[in-house]
Protein backbone atom coordinates (compact mmCIF):
# COMPACT_ATOMS: atom_id res chain seq x y z
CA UNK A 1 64.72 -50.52 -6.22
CA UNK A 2 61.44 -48.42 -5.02
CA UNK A 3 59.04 -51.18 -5.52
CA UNK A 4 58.73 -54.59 -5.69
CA UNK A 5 55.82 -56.70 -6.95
CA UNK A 6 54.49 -59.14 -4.70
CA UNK A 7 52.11 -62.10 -5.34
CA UNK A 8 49.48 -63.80 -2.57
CA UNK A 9 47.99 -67.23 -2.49
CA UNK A 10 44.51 -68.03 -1.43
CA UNK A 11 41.82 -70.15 -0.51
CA UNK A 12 39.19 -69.81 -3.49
CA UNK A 13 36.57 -71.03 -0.90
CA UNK A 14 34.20 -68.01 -0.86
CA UNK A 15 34.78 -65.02 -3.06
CA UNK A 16 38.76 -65.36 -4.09
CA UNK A 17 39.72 -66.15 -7.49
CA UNK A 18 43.05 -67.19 -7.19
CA UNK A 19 46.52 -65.90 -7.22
CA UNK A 20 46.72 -61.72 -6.49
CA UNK A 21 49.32 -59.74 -7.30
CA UNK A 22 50.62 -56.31 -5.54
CA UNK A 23 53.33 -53.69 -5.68
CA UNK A 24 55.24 -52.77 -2.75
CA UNK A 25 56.51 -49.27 -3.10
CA UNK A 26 59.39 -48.83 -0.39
CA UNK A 27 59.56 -44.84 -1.16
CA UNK A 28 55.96 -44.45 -0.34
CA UNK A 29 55.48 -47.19 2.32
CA UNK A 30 52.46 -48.07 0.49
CA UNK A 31 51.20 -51.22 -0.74
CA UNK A 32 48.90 -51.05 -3.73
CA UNK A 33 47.45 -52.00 -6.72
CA UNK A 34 45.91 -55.36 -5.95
CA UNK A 35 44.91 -57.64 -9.15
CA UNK A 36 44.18 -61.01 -10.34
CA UNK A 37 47.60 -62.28 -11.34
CA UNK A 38 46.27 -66.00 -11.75
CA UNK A 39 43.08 -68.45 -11.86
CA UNK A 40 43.68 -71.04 -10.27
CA UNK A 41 41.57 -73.33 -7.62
CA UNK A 42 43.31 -72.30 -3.55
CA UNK A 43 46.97 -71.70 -4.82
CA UNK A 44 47.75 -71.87 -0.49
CA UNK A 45 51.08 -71.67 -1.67
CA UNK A 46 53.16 -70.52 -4.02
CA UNK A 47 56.89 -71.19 -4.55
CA UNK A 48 59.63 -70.17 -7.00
CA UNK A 49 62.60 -71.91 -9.10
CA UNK A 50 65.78 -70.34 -8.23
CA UNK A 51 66.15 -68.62 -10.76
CA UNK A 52 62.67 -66.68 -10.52
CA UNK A 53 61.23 -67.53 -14.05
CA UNK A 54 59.16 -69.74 -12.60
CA UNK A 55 56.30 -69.78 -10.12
CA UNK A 56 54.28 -73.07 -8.82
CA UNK A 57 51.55 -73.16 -6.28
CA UNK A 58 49.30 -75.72 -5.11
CA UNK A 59 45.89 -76.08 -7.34
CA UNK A 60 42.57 -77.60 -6.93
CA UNK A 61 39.83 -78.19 -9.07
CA UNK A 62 36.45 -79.81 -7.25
CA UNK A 63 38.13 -83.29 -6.11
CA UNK A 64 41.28 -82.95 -7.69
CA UNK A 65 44.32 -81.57 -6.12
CA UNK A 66 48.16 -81.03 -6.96
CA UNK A 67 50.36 -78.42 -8.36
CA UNK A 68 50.77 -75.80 -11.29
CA UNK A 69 53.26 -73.81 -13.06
CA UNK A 70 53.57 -70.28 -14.87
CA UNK A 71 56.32 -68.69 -16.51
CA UNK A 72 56.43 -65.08 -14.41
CA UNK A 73 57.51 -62.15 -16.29
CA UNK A 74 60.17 -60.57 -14.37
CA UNK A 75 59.02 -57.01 -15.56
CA UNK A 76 55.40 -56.67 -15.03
CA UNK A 77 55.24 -59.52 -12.99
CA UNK A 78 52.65 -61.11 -15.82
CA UNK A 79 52.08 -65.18 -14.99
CA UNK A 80 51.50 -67.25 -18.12
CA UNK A 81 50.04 -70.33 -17.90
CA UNK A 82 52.65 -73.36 -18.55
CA UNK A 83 50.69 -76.38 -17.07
CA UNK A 84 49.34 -78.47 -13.95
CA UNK A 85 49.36 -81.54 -12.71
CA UNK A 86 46.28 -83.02 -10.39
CA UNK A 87 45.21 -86.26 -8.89
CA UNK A 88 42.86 -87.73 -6.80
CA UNK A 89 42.21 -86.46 -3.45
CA UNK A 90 43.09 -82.93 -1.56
CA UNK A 91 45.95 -80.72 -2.92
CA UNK A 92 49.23 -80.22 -0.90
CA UNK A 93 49.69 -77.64 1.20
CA UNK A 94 53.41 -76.88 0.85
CA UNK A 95 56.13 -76.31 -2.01
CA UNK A 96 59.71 -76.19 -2.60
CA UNK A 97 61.66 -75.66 -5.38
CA UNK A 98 65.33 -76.12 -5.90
CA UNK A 99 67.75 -77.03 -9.60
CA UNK A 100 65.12 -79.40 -11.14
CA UNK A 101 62.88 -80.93 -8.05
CA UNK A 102 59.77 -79.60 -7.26
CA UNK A 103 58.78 -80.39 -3.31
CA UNK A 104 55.12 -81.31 -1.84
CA UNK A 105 53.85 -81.56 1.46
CA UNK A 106 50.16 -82.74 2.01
CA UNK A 107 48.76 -82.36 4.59
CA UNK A 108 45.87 -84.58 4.29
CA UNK A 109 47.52 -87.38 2.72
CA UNK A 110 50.08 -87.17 5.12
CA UNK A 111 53.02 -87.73 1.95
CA UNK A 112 55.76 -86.19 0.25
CA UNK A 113 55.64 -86.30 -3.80
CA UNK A 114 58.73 -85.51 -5.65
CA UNK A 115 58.15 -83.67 -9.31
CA UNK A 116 60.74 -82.66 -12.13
CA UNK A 117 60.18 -80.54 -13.99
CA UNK A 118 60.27 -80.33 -18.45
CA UNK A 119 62.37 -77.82 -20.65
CA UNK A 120 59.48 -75.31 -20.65
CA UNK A 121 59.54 -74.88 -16.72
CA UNK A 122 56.32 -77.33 -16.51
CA UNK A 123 55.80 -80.07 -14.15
CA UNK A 124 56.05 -83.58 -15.08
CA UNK A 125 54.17 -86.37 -13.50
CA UNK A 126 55.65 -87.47 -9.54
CA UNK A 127 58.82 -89.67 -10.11
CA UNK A 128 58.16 -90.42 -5.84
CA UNK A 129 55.43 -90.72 -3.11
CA UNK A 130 56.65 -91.47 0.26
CA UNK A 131 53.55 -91.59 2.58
CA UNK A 132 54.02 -91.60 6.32
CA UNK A 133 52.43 -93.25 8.95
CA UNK A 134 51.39 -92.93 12.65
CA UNK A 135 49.87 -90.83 14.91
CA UNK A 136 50.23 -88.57 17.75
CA UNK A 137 48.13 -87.47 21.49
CA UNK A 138 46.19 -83.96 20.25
CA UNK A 139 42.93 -84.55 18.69
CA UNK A 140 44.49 -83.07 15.50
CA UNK A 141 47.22 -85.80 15.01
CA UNK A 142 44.61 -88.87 14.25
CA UNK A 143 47.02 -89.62 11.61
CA UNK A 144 50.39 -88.26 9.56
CA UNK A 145 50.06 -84.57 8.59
CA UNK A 146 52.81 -83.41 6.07
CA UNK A 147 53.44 -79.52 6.69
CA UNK A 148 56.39 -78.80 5.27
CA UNK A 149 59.41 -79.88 2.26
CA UNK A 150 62.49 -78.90 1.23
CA UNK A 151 66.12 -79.72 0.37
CA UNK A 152 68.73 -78.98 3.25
CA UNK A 153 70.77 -75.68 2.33
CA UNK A 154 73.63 -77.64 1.05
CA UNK A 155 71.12 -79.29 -1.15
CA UNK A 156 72.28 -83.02 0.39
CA UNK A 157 69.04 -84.33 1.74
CA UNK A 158 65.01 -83.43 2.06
CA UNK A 159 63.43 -83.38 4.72
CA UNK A 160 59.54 -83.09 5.69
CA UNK A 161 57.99 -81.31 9.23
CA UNK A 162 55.18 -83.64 10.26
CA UNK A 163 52.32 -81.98 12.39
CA UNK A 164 50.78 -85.19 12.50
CA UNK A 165 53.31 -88.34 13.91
CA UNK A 166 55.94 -85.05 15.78
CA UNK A 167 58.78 -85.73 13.09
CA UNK A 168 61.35 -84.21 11.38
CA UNK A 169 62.15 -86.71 8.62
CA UNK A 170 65.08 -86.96 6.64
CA UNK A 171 65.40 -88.07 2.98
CA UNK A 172 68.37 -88.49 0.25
CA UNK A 173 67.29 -88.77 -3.62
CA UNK A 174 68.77 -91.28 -5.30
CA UNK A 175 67.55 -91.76 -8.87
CA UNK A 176 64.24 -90.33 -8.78
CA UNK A 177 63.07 -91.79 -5.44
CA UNK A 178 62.87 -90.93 -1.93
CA UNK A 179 65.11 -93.10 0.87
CA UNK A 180 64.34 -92.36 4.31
CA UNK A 181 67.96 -91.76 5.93
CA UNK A 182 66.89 -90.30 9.76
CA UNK A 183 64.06 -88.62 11.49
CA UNK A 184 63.95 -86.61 15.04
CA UNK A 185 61.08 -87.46 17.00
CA UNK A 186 60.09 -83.95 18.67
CA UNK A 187 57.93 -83.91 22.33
CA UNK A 188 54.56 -85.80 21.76
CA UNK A 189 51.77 -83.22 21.06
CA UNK A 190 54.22 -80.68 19.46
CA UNK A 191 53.13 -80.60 15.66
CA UNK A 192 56.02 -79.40 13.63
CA UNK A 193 55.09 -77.28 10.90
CA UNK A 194 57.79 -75.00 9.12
CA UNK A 195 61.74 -74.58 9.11
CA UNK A 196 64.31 -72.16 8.87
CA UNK A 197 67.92 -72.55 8.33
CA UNK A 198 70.17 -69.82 9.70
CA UNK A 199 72.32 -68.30 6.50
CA UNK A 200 75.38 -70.38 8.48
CA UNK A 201 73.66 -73.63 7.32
CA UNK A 202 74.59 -75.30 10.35
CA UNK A 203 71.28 -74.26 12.52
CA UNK A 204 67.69 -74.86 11.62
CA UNK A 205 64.65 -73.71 13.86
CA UNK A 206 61.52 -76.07 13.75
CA UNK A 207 58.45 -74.42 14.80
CA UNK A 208 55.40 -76.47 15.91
CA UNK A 209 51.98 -75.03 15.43
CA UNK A 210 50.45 -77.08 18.03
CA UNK A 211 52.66 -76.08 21.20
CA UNK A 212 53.66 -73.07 19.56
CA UNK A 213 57.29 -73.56 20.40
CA UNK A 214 60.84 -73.13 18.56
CA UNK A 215 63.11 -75.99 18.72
CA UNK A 216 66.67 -74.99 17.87
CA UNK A 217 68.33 -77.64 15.70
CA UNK A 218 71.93 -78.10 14.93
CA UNK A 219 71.87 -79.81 11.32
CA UNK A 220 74.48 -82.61 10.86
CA UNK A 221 75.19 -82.94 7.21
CA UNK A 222 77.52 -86.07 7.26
CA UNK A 223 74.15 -87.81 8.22
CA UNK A 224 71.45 -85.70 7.67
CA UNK A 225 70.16 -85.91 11.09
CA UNK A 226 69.05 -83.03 13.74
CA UNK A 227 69.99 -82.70 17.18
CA UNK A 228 68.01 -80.36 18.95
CA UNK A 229 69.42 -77.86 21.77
CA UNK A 230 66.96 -74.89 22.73
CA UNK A 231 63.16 -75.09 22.76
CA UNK A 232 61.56 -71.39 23.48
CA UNK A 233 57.76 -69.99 23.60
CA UNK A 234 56.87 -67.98 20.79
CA UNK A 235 53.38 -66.64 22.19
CA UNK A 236 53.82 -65.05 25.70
CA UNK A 237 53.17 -67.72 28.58
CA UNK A 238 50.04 -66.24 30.04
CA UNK A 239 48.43 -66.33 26.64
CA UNK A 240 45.80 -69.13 27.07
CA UNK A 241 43.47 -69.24 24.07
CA UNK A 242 44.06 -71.05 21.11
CA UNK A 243 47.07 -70.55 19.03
CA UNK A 244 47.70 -72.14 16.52
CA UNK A 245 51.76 -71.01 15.21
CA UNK A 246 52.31 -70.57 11.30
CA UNK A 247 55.07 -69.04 9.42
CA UNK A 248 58.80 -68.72 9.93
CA UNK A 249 61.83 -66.12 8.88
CA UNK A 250 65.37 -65.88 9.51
CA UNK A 251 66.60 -62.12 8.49
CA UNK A 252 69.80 -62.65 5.56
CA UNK A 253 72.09 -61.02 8.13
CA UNK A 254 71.24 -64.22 10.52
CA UNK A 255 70.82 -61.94 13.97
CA UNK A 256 66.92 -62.05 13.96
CA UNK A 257 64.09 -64.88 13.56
CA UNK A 258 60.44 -64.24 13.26
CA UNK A 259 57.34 -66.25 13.70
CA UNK A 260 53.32 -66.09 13.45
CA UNK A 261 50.66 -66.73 15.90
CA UNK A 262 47.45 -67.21 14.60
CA UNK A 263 45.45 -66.63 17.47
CA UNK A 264 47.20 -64.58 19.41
CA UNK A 265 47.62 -62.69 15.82
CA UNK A 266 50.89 -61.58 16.57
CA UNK A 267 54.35 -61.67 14.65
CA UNK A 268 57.20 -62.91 17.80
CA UNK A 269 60.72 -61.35 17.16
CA UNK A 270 63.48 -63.17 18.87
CA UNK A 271 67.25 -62.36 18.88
CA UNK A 272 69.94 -64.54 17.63
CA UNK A 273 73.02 -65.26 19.78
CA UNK A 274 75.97 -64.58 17.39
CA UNK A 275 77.97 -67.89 18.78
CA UNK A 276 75.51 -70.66 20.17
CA UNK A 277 72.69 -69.86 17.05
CA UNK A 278 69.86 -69.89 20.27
CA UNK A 279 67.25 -67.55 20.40
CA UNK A 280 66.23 -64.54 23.37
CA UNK A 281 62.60 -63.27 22.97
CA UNK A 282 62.23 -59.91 22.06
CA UNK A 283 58.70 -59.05 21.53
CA UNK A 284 55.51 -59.54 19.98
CA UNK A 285 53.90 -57.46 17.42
CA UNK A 286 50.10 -57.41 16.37
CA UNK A 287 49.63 -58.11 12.78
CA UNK A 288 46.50 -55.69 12.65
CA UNK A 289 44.15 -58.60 10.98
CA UNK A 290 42.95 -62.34 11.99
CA UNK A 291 44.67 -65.37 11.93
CA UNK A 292 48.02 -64.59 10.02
CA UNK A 293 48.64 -67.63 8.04
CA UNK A 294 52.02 -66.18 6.88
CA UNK A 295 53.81 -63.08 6.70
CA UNK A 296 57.38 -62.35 4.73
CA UNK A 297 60.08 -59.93 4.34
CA UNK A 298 60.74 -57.76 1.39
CA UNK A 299 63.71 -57.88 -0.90
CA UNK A 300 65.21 -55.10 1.00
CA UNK A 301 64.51 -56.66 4.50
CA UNK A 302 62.96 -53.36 5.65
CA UNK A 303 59.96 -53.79 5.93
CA UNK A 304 57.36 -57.04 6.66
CA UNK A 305 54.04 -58.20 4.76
CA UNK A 306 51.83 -59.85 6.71
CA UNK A 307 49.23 -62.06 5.53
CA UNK A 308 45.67 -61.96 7.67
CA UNK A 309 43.57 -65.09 6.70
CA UNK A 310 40.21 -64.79 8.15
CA UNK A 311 40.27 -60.89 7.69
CA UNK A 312 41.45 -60.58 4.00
CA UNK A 313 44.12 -58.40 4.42
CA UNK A 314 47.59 -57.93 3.53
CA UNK A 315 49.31 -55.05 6.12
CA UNK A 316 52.92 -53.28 5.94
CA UNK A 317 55.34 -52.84 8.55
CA UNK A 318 58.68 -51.25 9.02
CA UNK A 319 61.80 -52.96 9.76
CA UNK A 320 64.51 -51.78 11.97
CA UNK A 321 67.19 -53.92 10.63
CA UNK A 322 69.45 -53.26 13.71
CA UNK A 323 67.20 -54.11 16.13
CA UNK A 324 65.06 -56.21 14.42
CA UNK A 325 61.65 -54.72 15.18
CA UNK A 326 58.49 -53.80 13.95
CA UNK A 327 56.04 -50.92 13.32
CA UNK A 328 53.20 -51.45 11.76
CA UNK A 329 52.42 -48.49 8.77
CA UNK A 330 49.19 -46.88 7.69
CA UNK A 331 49.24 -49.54 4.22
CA UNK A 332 47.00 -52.44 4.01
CA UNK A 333 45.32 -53.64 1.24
CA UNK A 334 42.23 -56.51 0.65
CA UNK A 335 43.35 -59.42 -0.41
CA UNK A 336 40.40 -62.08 0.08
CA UNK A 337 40.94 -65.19 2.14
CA UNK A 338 44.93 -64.73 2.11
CA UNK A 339 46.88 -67.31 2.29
CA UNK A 340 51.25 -66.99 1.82
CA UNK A 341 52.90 -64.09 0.01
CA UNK A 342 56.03 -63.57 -1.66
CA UNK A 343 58.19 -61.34 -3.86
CA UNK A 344 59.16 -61.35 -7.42
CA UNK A 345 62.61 -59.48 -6.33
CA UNK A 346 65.47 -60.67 -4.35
């Protein structure tokens, strides 16, 4: 396929409306033809079912927050409204969808909410709520912080990356609810934030925004529990501003992981060992913009999108898929107060 359509969440703080979408044309190297795709109140992130008919992001309207669905058109890319569902308080800030669970982080309610969804693809109201508690030494941990949901790849358990209380937390659902079954307590100060299972669904990689680290994990799925084994810089060591780390990728073929440094505005390449799962730096690559929340790679894994926050901008690299690294292109495209982005292809 030449081109792929891509969609980008937002803040709607200052002049976004919502949720953009794009076309990624792999022939041209290009990115273009940016449009309103959705309106929706800071859709920060978007997620799909697995079968791609459906896409969910996070909405807000004035004091409510929560989560809403469309029914995607897997043509033109076309999102039709299906239905939200808001509640008191600020929205989440994470999303994951797998069979019929929808996944939320919040952040500021430091909880995990459990949805299912109807026969149309909407969302019904949360069957579970598990909020967490505690805190943690860096002036941004005064209480729990939920980053990051999902299922485990074998779909057995859930498990939720809190920057606040330095936990990975383990869950099992059992009739609608949430029951804790283990959590791994990660170095005070750390402030886990995203994961990312290598394809052999044996190895995860936790990265933590506050030290900007990755913690290799080795994922026990008798138990559910995580045993960590590596722990590796992903901004260089001499780097002393503020960074604060964001997204994280492992490439299909399992030999490469990427992550973002907002700050240091940089996308880190490490390689995989082929036996042990643990990581050697490579290099790190500029994203050409501020603060990239996220970045992704295309359906094709040849090329990287990388999402620029505070400068608006979405910006195309190459991928050398045997050695993993990057080149940035001369294709960027504005895309107002960017949030996450992801394709409609796979």
């Amino acid at each position: 396929m030449a081109k792929y359509v891509g969609f980008a969440g937002t803040y709607t703080r200052q002049t976004s409306k919502g949720i953009y979408r794009f076309i990624l044309d792999t022939e041209e190297k290009t990115l273009h033809t940016v449009e309103i795709a959705a309106r929706v109140g800071s859709p920060t992130y978007l997620a799909w079912s697995e079968d791609k008919r459906y896409l969910y992001s996070v909405a807000q309207d004035e004091e409510l927050g929560g989560v809403a669905a469309y029914e995607v058109n897997p043509g033109s890319g076309e999102l039709r409204y299906i239905n939200r569902k808001l509640d008191d308080g600020a929205p989440p800030c994470h999303l994951h969808a797998q069979e019929n669970l929808l996944l939320t982080g919040n952040y500021h309610k430091g909880a995990v909410e459990l949805f299912q969804f109807n026969e149309q693809g909407g969302v019904q109201t949360a069957s579970a709520k598990v909020e967490h508690e505690g805190s943690g030494p860096h002036e941004r941990q005064e209480k729990p912080h939920v980053h990051y949901t999902a299922h485990t790849p074998d779909g057995k358990y859930v498990i939720a990356a809190d920057l606040g209380i330095d936990e990975l937390v383990t869950y099992r659902v059992r009739n609608g609810q949430l029951e804790k079954v283990t959590s791994l307590e990660v170095k005070p100060g750390s402030g886990p934030r995203h994961v990312a299972f290598h394809p052999d669904g044996k190895t995860a990689y936790l990265l933590t925004e506050l030290s900007s680290e990755v913690i290799v994990l080795d994922y026990h799925n008798e138990s559910g529990a995580f045993t960590p084994k590596q722990t590796i810089k992903a901004i260089p060591e001499d780097f002393m501003e503020t960074n604060d780390a964001s997204a994280i990728y492992v490439s299909s073929d399992g030999k490469f992981l990427y992550t973002g440094n907002r700050g240091h505005n940089s996308i880190t390449l490490f390689n995989i060992d082929e036996k042990t799962k643990e990581l050697t730096l490579v290099e790190h690559t500029p994203t050409g913009g501020e603060w990239p929340r996220d970045f992704t790679l295309d359906p094709s894994e040849k090329f990287i999108v990388a999402s620029n926050q505070h400068s608006g901008n979405l910006v195309l690299f190459s991928r050398d898929q045997k050695t993993g690294k990057l080149t940035k292109l001369d294709s960027e495209v504005n895309v107002p107060e960017v949030v996450c982005v992801t394709f409609l292809s796979e």
